[in-house]
Protein backbone atom coordinates (compact mmCIF):
# COMPACT_ATOMS: atom_id res chain seq x y z
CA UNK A 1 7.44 10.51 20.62
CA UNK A 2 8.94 7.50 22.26
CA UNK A 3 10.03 4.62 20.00
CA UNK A 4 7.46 1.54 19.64
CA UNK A 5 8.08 -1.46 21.87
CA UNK A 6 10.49 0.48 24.35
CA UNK A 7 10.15 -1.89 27.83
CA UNK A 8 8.03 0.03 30.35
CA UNK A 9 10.96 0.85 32.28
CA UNK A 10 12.81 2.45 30.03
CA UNK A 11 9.80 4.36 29.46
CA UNK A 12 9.44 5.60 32.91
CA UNK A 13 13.11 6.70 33.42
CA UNK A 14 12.61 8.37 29.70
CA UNK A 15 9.16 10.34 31.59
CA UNK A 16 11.66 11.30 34.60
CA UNK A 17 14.09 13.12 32.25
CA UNK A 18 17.04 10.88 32.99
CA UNK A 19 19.17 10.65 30.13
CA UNK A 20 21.15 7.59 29.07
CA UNK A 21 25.22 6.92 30.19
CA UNK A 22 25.89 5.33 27.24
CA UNK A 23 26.42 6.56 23.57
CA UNK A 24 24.19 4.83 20.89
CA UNK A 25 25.92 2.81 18.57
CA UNK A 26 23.19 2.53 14.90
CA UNK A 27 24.82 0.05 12.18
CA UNK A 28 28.48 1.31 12.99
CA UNK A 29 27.86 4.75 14.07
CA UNK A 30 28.41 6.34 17.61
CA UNK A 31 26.48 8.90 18.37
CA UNK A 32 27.86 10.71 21.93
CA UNK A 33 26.17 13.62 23.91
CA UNK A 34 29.93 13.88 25.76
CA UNK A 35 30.22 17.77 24.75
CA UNK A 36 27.03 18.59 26.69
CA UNK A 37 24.29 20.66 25.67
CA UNK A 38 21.69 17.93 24.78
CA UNK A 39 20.78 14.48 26.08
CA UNK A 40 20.31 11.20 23.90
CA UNK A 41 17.16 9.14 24.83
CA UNK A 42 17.24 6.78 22.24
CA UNK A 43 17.48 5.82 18.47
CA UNK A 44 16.76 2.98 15.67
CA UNK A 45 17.54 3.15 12.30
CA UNK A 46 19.65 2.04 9.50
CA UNK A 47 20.09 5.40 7.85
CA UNK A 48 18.55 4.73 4.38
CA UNK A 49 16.07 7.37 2.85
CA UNK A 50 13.34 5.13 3.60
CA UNK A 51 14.66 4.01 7.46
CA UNK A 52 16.55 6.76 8.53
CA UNK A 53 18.68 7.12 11.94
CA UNK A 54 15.90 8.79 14.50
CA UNK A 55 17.51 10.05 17.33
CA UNK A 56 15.47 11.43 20.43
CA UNK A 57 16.66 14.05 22.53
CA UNK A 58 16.43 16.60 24.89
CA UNK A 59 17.80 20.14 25.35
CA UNK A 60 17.91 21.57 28.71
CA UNK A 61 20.02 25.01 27.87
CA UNK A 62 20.24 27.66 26.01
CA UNK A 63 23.95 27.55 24.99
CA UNK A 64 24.98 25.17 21.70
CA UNK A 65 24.32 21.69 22.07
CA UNK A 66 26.62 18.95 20.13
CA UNK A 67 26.93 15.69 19.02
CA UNK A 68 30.00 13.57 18.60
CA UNK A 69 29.49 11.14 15.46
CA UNK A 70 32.24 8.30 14.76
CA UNK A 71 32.54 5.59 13.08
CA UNK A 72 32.29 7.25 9.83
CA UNK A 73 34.75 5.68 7.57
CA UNK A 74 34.80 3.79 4.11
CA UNK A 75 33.65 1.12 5.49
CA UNK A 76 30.36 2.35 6.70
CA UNK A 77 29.09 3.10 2.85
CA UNK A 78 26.68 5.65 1.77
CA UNK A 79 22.86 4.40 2.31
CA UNK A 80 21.37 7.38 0.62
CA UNK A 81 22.49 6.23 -2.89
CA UNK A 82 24.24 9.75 -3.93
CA UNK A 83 27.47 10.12 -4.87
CA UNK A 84 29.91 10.74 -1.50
CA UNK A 85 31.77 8.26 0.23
CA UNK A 86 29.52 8.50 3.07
CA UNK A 87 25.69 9.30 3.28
CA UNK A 88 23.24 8.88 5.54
CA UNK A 89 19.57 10.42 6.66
CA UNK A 90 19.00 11.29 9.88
CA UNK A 91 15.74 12.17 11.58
CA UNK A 92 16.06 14.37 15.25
CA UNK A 93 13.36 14.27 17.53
CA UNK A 94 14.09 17.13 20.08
CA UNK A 95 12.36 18.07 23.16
CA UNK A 96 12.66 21.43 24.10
CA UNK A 97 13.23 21.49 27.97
CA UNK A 98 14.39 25.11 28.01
CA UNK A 99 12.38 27.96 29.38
CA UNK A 100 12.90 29.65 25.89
CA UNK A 101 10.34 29.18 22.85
CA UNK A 102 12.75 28.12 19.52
CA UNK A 103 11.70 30.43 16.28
CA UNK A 104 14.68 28.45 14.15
CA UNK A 105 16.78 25.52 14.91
CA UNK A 106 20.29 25.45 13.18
CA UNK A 107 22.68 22.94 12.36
CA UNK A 108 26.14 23.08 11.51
CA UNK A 109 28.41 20.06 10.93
CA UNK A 110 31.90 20.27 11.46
CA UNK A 111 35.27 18.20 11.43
CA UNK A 112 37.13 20.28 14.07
CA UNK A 113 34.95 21.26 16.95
CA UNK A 114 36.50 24.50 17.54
CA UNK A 115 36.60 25.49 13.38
CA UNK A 116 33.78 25.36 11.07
CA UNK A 117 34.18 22.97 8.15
CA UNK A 118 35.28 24.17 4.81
CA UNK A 119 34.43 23.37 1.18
CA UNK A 120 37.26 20.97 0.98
CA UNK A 121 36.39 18.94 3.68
CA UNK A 122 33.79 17.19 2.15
CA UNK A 123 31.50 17.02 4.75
CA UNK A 124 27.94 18.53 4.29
CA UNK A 125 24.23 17.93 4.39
CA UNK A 126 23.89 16.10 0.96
CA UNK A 127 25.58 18.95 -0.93
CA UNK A 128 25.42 18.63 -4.88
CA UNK A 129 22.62 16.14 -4.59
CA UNK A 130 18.90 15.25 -4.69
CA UNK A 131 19.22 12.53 -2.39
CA UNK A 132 16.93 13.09 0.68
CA UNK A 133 15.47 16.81 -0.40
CA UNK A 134 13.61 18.41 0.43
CA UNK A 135 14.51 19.28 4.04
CA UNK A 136 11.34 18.66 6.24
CA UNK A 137 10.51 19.05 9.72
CA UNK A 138 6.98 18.83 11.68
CA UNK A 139 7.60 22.36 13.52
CA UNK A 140 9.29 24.35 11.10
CA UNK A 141 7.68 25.45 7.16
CA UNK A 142 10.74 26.22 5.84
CA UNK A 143 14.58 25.37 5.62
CA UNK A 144 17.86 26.96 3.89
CA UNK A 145 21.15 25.25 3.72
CA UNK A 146 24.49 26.50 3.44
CA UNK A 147 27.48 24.92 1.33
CA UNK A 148 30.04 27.88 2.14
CA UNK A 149 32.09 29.14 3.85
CA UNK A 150 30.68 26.69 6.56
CA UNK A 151 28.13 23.63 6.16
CA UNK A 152 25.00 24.93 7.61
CA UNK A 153 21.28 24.19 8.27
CA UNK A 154 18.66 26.31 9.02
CA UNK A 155 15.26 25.69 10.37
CA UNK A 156 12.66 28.35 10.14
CA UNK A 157 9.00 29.81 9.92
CA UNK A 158 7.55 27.85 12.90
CA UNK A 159 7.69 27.90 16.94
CA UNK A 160 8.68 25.17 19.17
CA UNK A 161 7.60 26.06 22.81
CA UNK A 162 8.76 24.86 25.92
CA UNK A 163 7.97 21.57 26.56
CA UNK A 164 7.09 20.86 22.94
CA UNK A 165 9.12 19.00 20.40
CA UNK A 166 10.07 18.77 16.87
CA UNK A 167 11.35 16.26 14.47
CA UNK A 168 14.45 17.40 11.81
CA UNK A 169 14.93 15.35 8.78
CA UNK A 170 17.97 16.03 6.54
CA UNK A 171 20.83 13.91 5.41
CA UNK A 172 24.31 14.08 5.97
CA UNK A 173 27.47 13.36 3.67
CA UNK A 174 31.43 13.23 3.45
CA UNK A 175 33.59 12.59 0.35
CA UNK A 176 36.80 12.12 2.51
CA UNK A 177 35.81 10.11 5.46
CA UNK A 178 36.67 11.37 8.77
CA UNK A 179 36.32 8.78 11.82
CA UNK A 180 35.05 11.96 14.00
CA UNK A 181 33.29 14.99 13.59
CA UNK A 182 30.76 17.19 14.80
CA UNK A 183 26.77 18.15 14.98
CA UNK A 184 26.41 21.49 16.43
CA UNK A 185 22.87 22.89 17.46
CA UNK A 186 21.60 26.08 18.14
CA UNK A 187 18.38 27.35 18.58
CA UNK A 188 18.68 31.21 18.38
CA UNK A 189 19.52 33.57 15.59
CA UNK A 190 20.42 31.65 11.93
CA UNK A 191 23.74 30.19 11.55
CA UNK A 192 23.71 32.12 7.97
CA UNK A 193 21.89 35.15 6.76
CA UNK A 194 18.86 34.40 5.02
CA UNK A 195 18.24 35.39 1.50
């Protein structure tokens, strides 16, 4: 899925696999594929329920794959309406360019890159609200998230084959504003054990 009205050449170097140099900046937010593991292709958005962030990307390996996110501070509000500092939904479309099929897709959010994120952080995906729920995705049926001891997301009950894609809608929130954190992404075992 390629976003409308992208010039033609974009297009073709999107079709080639080349992935941008640059971060993408949405409404005050960076979004950085420095750590390595996935490649941003593009993304639109304001971040509201209704116009989320959409950010397309591509995995290439099999190891975790993580996104840098700053620019989260006071300033940048909450657009989902709940009650944290910060709030916004975000929609991933991910290509799978691994030779491996994906039975879940996990997500973990994190302050510290090396050290999952506690309760006290604040940060989670929309924890102790409506806002955004139910979790949804094209590829997966189902979806658990995790409040403790780590702030987790779990994709399941679907396939997503090589050379396919999915899209991952879920929203994302901090009561204590940190300029940086962390989207980790795996697409093995669950992050959590399932009920």
């Amino acid at each position: 899925m390629i976003r409308p009205g992208l010039p033609c050449c974009a297009l073709a170097l999107l079709s080639a696999g080349a992935a941008l140099a640059a971060p993408i900046t949405l409404e005050g937010l960076t979004f950085s594929d420095e750590l390595g593991g996935v490649e941003l292709l593009d993304g639109w958005g304001t971040g509201t329920i209704d116009d989320p962030f959409v950010l397309v990307e591509a995995i290439t390996g099999v190891g975790p794959a993580t996104l840098v996110i700053r620019g989260a501070t006071w300033r940048f509000g909450n657009r989902i309406r709940s009650h944290h500092e910060i709030g916004f939904a975000l929609t991933k479309i991910v290509h799978n360019r691994t030779e491996l099929p994906w039975p879940v897709f996990n997500l973990e959010l994190r302050e510290f890159h090396e050290q999952s994120s506690p309760f006290g952080d604040g940060l989670s995906f929309g924890q102790a609200t409506e806002a955004g729920r139910p979790f949804s995705s094209d590829g997966f049926a189902m979806s658990d998230d995790v409040g403790e001891p780590y702030d987790g997301l779990t994709f399941y009950g679907g396939m997503i084959h090589p050379g396919g894609e999915v899209a991952l809608r879920f929203v994302v929130t901090d009561t204590t504003p940190k300029w940086e954190f962390f989207l980790l992404q795996r697409r093995d075992s669950p992050i959590a054990m399932l009920p």
